[in-house]
Protein backbone atom coordinates (compact mmCIF):
# COMPACT_ATOMS: atom_id res chain seq x y z
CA UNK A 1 -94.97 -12.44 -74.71
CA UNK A 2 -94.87 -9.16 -72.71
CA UNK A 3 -97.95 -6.74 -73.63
CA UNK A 4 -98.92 -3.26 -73.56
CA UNK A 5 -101.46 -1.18 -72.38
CA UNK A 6 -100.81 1.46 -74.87
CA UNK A 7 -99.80 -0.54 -78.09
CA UNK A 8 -102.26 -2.85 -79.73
CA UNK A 9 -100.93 -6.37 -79.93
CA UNK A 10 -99.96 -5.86 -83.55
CA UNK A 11 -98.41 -2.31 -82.48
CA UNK A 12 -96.12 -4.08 -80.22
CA UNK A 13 -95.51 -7.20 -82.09
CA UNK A 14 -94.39 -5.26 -84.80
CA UNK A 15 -91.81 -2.82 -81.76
CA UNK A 16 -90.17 -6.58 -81.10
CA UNK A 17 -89.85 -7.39 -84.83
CA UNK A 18 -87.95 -3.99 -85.72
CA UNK A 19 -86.07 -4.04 -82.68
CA UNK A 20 -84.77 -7.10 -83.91
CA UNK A 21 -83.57 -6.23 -86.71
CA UNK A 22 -81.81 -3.40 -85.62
CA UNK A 23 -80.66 -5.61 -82.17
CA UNK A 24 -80.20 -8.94 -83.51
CA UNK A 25 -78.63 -10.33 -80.65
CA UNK A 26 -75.10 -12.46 -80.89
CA UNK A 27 -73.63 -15.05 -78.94
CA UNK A 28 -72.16 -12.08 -76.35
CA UNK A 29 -75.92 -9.92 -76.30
CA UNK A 30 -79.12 -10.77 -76.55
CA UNK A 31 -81.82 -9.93 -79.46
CA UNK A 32 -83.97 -7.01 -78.39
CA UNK A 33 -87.11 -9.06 -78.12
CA UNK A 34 -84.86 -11.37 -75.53
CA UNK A 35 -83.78 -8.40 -73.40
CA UNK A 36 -86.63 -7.43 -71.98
CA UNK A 37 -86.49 -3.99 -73.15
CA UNK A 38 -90.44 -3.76 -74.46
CA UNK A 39 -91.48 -4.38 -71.35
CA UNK A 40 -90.67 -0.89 -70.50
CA UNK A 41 -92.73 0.72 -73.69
CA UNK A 42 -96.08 1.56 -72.03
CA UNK A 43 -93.87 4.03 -69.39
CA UNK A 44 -91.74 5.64 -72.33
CA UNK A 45 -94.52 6.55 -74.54
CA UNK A 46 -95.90 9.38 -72.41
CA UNK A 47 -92.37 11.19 -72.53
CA UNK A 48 -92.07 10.72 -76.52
CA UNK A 49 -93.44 13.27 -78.40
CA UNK A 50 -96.43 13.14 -80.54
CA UNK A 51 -94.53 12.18 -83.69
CA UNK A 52 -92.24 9.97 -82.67
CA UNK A 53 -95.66 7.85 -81.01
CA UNK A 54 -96.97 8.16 -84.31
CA UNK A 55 -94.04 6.69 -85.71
CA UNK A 56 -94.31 3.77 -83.50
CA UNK A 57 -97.82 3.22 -84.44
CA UNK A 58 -96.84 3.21 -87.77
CA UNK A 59 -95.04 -0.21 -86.87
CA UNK A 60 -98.61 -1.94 -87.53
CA UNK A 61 -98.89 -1.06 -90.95
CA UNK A 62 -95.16 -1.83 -91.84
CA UNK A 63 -95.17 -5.23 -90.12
CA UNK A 64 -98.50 -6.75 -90.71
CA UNK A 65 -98.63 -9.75 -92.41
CA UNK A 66 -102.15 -10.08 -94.26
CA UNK A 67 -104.18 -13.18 -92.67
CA UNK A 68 -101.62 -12.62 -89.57
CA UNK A 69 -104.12 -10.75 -86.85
């Protein structure tokens, strides 16, 4: 699995797992987690504004899975 400098493991984890529901992938495209895309996250977050890097941070709450650290 790809990391981040900037996200916390359960930060990013929980990027792939929205991306992939939005980008599920088909037979034609690949999911998002499969593209490769995430990789790029650590040099897109200093161009995003405040919010919207607060939004992504918000990603750990909405995907954590109690007893899942």
């Amino acid at each position: 699995m790809t990391t981040s400098r900037l996200l916390s493991r359960t930060q990013f984890a929980g990027l792939l797992k929205v991306g992939d529901i939005v980008i599920p992938g088909d037979a034609d495209l690949p999911s998002f987690s499969a593209s490769g895309c995430a990789a790029e996250i650590d040099r897109m977050l200093p161009h995003m504004t405040d919010s919207d890097r607060d939004g992504l941070k918000i990603l750990d709450e909405l995907t954590n899975v109690p007893g899942q650290r």
